[in-house]
Protein backbone atom coordinates (compact mmCIF):
# COMPACT_ATOMS: atom_id res chain seq x y z
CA UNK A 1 -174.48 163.15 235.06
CA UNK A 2 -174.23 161.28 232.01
CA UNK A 3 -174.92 162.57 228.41
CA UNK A 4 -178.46 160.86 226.91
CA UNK A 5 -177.95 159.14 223.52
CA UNK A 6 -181.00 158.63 221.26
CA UNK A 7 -181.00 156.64 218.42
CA UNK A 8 -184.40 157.67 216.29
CA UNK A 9 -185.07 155.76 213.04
CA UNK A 10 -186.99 157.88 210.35
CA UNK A 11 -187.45 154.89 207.84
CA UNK A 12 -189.05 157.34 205.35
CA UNK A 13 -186.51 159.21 205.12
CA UNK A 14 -184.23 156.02 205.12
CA UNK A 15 -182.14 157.29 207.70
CA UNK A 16 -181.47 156.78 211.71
CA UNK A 17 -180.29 159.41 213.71
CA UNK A 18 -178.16 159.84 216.70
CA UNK A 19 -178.23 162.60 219.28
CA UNK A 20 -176.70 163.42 221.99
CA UNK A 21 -178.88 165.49 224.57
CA UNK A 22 -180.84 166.46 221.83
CA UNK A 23 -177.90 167.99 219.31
CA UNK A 24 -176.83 165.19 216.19
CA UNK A 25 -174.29 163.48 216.66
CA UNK A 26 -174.23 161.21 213.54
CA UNK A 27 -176.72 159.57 210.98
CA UNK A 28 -176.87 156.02 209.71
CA UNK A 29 -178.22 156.98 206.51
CA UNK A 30 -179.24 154.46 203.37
CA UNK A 31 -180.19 157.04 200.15
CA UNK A 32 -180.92 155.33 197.26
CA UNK A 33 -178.17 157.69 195.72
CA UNK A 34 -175.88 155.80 197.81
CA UNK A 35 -174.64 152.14 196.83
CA UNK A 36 -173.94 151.04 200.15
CA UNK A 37 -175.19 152.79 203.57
CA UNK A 38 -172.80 154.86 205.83
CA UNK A 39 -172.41 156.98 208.90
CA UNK A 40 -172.67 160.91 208.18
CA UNK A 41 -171.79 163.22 208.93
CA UNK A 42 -169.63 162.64 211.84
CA UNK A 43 -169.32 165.63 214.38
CA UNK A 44 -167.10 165.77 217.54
CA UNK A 45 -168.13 166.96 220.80
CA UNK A 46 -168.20 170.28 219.87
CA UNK A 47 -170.18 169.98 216.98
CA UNK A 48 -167.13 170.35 214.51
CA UNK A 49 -167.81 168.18 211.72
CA UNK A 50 -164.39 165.89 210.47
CA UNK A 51 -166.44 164.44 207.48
CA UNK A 52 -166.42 165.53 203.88
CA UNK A 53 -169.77 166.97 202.26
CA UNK A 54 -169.43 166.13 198.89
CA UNK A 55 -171.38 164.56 197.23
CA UNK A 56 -174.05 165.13 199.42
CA UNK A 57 -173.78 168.53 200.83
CA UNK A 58 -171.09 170.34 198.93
CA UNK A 59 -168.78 172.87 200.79
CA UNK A 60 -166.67 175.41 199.64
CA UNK A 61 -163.13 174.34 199.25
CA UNK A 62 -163.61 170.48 198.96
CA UNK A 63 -162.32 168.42 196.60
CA UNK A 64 -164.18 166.27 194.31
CA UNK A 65 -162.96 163.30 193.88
CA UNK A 66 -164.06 159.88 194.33
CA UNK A 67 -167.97 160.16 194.48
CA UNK A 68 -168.05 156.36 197.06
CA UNK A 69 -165.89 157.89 199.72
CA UNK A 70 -168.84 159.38 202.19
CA UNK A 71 -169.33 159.23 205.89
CA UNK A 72 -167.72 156.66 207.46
CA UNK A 73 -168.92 153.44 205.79
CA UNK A 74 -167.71 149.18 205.72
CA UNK A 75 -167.03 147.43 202.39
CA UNK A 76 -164.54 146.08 200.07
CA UNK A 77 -163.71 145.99 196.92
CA UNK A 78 -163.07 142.75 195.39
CA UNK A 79 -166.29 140.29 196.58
CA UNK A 80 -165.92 137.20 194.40
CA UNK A 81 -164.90 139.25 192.01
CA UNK A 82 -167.36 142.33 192.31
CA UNK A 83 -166.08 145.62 193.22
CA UNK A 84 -167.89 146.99 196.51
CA UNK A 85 -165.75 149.59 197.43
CA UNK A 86 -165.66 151.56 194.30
CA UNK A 87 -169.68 151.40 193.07
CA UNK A 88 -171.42 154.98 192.59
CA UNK A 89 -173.77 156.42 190.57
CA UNK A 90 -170.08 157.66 188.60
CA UNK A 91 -169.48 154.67 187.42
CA UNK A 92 -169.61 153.85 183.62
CA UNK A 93 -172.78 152.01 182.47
CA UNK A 94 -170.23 149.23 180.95
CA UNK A 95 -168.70 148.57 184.62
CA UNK A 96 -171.75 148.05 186.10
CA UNK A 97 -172.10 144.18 185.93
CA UNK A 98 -168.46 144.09 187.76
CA UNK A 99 -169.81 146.29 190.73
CA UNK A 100 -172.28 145.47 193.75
CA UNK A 101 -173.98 147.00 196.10
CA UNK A 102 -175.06 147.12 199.69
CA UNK A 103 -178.51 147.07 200.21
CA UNK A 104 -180.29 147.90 203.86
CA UNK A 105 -182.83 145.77 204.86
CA UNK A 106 -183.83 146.36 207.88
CA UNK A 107 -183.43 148.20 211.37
CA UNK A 108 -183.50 145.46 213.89
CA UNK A 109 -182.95 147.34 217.21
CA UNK A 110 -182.66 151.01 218.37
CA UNK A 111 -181.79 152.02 221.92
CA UNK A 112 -180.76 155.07 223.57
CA UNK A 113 -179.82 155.64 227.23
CA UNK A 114 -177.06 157.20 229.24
CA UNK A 115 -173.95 157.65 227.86
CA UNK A 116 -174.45 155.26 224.87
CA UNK A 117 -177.39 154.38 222.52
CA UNK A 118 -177.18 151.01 220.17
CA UNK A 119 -178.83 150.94 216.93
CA UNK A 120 -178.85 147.01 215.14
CA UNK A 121 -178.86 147.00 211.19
CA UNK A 122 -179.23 144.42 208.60
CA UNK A 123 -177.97 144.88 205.24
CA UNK A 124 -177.38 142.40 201.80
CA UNK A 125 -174.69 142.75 199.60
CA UNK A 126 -175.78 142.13 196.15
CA UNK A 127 -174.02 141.73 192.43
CA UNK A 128 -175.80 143.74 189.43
CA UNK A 129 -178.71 141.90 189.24
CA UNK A 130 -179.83 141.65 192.18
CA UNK A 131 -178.89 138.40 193.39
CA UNK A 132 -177.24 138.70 197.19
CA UNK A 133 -173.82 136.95 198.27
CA UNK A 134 -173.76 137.97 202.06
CA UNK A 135 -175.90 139.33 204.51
CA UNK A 136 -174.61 141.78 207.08
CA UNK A 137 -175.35 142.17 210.01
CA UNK A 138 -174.19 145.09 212.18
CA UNK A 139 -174.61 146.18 215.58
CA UNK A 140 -173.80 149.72 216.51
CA UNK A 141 -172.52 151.25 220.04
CA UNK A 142 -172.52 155.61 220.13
CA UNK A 143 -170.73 156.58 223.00
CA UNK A 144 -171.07 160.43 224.13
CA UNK A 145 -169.23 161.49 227.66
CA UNK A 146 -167.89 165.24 228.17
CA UNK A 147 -165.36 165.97 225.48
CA UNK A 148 -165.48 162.46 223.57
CA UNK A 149 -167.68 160.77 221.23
CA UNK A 150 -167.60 157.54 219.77
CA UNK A 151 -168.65 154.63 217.60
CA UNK A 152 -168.40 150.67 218.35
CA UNK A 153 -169.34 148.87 215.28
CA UNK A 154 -169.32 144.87 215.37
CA UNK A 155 -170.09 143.77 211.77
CA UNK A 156 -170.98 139.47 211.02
CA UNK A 157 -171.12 138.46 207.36
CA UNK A 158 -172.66 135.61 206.48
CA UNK A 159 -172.18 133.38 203.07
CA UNK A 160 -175.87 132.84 201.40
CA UNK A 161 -175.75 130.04 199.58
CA UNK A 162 -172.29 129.58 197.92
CA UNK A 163 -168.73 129.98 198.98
CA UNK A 164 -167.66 134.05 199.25
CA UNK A 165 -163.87 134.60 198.71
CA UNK A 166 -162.45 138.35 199.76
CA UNK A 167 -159.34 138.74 197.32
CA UNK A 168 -156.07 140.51 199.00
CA UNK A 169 -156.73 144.17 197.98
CA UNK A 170 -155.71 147.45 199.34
CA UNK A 171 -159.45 148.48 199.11
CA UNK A 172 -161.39 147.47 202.46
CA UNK A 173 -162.42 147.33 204.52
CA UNK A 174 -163.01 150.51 207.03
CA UNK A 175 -162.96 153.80 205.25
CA UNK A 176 -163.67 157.72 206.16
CA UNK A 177 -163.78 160.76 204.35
CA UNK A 178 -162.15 163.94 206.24
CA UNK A 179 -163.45 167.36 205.76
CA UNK A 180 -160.68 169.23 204.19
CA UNK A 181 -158.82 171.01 207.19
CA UNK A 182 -157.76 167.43 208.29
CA UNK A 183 -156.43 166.42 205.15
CA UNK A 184 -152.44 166.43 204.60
CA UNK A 185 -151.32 169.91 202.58
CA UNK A 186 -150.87 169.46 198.95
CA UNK A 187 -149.47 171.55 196.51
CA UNK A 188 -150.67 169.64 193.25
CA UNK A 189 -153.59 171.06 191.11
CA UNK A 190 -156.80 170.06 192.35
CA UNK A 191 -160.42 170.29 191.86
CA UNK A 192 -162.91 171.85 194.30
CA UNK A 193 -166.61 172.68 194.43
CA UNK A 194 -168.72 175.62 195.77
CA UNK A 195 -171.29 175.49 198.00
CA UNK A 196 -173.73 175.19 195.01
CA UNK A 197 -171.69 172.01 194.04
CA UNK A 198 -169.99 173.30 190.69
CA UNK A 199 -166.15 172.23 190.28
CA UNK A 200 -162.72 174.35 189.66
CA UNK A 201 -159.86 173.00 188.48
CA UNK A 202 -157.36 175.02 191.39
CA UNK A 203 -153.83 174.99 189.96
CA UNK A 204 -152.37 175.67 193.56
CA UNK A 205 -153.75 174.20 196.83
CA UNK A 206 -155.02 176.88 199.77
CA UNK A 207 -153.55 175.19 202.71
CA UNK A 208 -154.63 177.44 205.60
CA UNK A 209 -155.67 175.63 208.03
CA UNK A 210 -155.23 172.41 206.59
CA UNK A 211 -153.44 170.51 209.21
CA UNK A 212 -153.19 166.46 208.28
CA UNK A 213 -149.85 164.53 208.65
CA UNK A 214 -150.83 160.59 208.47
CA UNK A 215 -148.71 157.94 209.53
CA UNK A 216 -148.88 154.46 208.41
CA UNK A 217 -148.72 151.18 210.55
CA UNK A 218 -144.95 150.71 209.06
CA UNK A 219 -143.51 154.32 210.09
CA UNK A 220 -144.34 155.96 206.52
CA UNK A 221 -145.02 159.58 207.02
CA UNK A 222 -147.12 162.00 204.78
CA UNK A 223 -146.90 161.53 200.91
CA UNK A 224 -144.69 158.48 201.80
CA UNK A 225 -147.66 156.44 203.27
């Protein structure tokens, strides 16, 4: 029998979630702390959850560094010029005109069923004042089966009314943050946060259980990638 996948908007609490036979799965969620929306937390079939907390729900042991990286979330970070990627609350009020911002719109469709659920999103990405460069439109596909859970996303940006150039930048355009047990081991200083969301500077890394070894599309392994 297959697993049921519900997709449930809660547009005032500007947020969508997905569950799978009733237990969350993930959240499509659009804060207004947030300068572009983003999938979070993520959990795996048991429940474990691979995404950071911070800055939204601060866990003991994180680090707490770079305030944009949350969920899983789609941008870039040079957009005729304008910095996507990079945008938080964070940033200094004398960057802001150089950053924008992805703004949701609207939920189109939301669908669950067996085995997969399909949630439709449209977004506008915006410079400083306001005035939008693309709209986004995004389709969604969860997938839940014994043991494995996933997420489809088909993404079509459209031009509004003038030419939209993506530089060549290393920022963009997929990103995730891990929780900290699948990041590599370190053994630099480093600052965490509580569970109450105050920050220590940690002059040498706690790496039980942390268990991340990357490798990059060229063969690069670890701190070489």
């Amino acid at each position: 029998m297959k697993l049921r996948v519900d997709v449930v908007p809660h547009e005032d609490q500007r947020r969508v979630d997905v569950l799978v036979d009733g237990k969350p799965f993930t959240a499509y969620i659009y804060p207004t702390t947030l300068k572009k929306p983003t999938l979070y937390p993520l959990r795996t079939a048991s429940g474990t959850v691979v995404t950071r907390g911070w800055p939204l729900e601060p866990r003991p042991g994180e680090r707490v560094d770079h305030p944009h990286h949350v969920g899983l979330w789609f941008t870039y970070s040079d957009v005729n010029g304008l910095d996507f990627w990079n945008n938080s609350d964070a940033i200094p009020a004398a960057r802001a005109p150089k950053m924008g911002t992805i703004l949701h719109r609207s939920v189109r469709h939301a669908e669950g069923g067996a085995g997969r659920g399909v949630l439709e999103v449209t977004a506008e990405w915006v410079d400083h004042e306001g005035k939008a460069l693309l709209r986004e439109d995004t389709r969604f596909v969860f997938r839940a089966a014994d043991g494995m859970r996933g997420v489809d996303r088909i993404t079509t940006l459209t031009a509004l009314g003038q030419p939209v150039t993506f530089a060549d930048e290393k920022d963009g355009l997929l990103g995730m943050r891990v929780t900290r047990s699948l990041e590599q081991p370190s053994t630099t200083p480093e600052v965490f946060t509580d569970a109450s969301g105050h920050s220590t500077t940690v002059p040498v890394l706690n790496n039980d259980g942390v268990t991340g070894r990357y490798r990059s599309s060229e063969g690069l392994v670890g701190d070489s990638v």
